[in-house]
Protein backbone atom coordinates (compact mmCIF):
# COMPACT_ATOMS: atom_id res chain seq x y z
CA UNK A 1 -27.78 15.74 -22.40
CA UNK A 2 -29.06 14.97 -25.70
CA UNK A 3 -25.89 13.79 -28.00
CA UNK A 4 -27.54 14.49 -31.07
CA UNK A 5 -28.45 10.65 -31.83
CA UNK A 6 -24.52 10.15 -31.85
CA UNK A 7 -23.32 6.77 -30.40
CA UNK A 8 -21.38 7.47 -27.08
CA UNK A 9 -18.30 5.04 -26.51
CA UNK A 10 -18.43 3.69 -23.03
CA UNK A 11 -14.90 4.12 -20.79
CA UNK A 12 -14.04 2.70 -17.52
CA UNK A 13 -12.43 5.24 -15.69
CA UNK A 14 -9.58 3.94 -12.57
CA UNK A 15 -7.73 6.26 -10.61
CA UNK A 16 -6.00 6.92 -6.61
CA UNK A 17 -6.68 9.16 -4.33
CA UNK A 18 -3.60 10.70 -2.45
CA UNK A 19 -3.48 10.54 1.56
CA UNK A 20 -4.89 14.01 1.44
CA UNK A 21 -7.82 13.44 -0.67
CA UNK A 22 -8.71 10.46 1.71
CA UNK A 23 -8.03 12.12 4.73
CA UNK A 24 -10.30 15.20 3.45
CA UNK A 25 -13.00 12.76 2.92
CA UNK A 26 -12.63 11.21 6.09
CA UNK A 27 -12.55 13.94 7.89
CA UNK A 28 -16.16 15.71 5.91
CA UNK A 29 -17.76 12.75 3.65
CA UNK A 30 -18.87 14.02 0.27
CA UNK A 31 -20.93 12.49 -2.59
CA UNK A 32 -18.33 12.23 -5.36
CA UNK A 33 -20.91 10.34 -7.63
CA UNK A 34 -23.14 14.01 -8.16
CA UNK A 35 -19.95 15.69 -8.77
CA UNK A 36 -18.98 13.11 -11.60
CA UNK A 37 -22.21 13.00 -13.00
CA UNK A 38 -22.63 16.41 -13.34
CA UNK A 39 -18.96 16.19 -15.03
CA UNK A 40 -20.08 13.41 -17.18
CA UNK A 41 -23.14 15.49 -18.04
CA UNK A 42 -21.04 18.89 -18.95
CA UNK A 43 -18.99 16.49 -21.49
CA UNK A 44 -22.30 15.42 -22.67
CA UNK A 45 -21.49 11.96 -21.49
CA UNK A 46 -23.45 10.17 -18.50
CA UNK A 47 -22.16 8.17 -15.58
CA UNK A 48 -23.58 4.71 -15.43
CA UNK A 49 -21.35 3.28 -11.87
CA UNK A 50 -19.04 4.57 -9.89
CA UNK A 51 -17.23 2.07 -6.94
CA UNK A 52 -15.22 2.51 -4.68
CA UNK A 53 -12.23 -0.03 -4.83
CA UNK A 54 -9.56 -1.89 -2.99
CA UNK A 55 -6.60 -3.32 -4.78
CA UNK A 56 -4.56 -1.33 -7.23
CA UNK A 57 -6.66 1.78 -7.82
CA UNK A 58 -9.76 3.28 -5.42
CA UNK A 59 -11.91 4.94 -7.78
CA UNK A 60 -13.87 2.77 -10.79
CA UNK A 61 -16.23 4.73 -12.96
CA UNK A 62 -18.36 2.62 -16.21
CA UNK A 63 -19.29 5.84 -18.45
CA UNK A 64 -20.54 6.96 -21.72
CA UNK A 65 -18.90 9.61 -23.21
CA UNK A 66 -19.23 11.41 -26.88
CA UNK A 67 -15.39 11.18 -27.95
CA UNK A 68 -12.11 10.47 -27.28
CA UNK A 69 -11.26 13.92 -27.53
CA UNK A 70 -13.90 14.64 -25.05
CA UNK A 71 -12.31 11.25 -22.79
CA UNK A 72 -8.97 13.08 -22.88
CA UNK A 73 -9.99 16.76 -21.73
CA UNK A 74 -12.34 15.42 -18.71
CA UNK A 75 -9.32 13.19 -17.42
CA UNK A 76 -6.95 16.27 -17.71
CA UNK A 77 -9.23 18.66 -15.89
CA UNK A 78 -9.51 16.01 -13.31
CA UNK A 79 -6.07 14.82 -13.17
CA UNK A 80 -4.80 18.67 -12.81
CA UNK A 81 -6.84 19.14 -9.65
CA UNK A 82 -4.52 16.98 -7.76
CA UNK A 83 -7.18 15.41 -5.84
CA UNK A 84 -6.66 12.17 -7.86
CA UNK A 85 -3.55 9.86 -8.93
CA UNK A 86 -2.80 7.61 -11.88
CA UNK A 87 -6.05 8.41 -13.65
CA UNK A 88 -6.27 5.76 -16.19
CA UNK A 89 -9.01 6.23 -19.34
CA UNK A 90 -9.65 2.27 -20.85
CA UNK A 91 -12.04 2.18 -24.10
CA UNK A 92 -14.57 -0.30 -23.49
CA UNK A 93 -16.37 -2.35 -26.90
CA UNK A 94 -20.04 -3.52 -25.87
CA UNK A 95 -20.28 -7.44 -27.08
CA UNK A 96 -21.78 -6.78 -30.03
CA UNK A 97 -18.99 -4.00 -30.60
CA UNK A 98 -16.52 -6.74 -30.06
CA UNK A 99 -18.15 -9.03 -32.40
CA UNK A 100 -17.84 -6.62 -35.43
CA UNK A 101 -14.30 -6.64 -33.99
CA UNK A 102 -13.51 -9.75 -34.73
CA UNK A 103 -15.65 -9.96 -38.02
CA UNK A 104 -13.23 -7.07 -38.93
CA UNK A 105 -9.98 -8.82 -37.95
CA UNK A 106 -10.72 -11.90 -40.01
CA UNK A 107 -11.28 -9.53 -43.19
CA UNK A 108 -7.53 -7.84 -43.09
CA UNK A 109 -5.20 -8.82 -44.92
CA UNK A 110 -1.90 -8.46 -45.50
CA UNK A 111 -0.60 -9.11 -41.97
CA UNK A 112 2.44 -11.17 -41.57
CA UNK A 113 3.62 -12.09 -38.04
CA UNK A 114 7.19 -12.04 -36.78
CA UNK A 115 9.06 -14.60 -37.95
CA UNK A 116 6.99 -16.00 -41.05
């Protein structure tokens, strides 16, 4: 989807899936990566990865989406279904993003930390 030349922000995406959303896919295997594309898409975002995952959460997607707004609504719409747990929305900065970042940081003033 065409965004219009507006810069999408890119998100990593974690969440679970509940016993019964494993056992479902156990039981009948399904390609969750077209499904979340064509999510991604509908949000005019676009799904660059999606992994599977062992550790603290099973699901890890790398995306691009418009806005925060736009973050928000997609992980409540996916959240309500109940077929997912914990679902966890983390802003990502490119390197150059993080750069600026820091160029920014060491321009503000008026910070004074606890204790000084």
């Amino acid at each position: 989807m065409n965004t219009g030349g507006l810069k999408m922000a890119f998100y990593m995406l974690q969440m679970n899936y509940p016993s019964e959303t494993i056992k479902s896919l156990i039981n009948k295997p399904e390609d969750r990566m077209s499904a979340a594309a064509s999510l991604m898409e509908s949000i005019g975002g676009k799904l660059h990865h999606m992994f599977m995952a062992q550790g603290e959460c099973d699901v890890v997607v790398i995306c691009e989406i418009p806005d925060t707004i736009s973050a928000v609504a997609m992980g409540m719409l996916v959240a309500s279904s109940g077929a997912v747990e914990n679902f966890k929305t983390t802003p990502l900065l490119t390197w150059d993003e993080a750069m600026e970042a820091m160029k920014k940081a060491g321009n503000i003033s008026g910070y004074k930390p606890i204790g000084s």
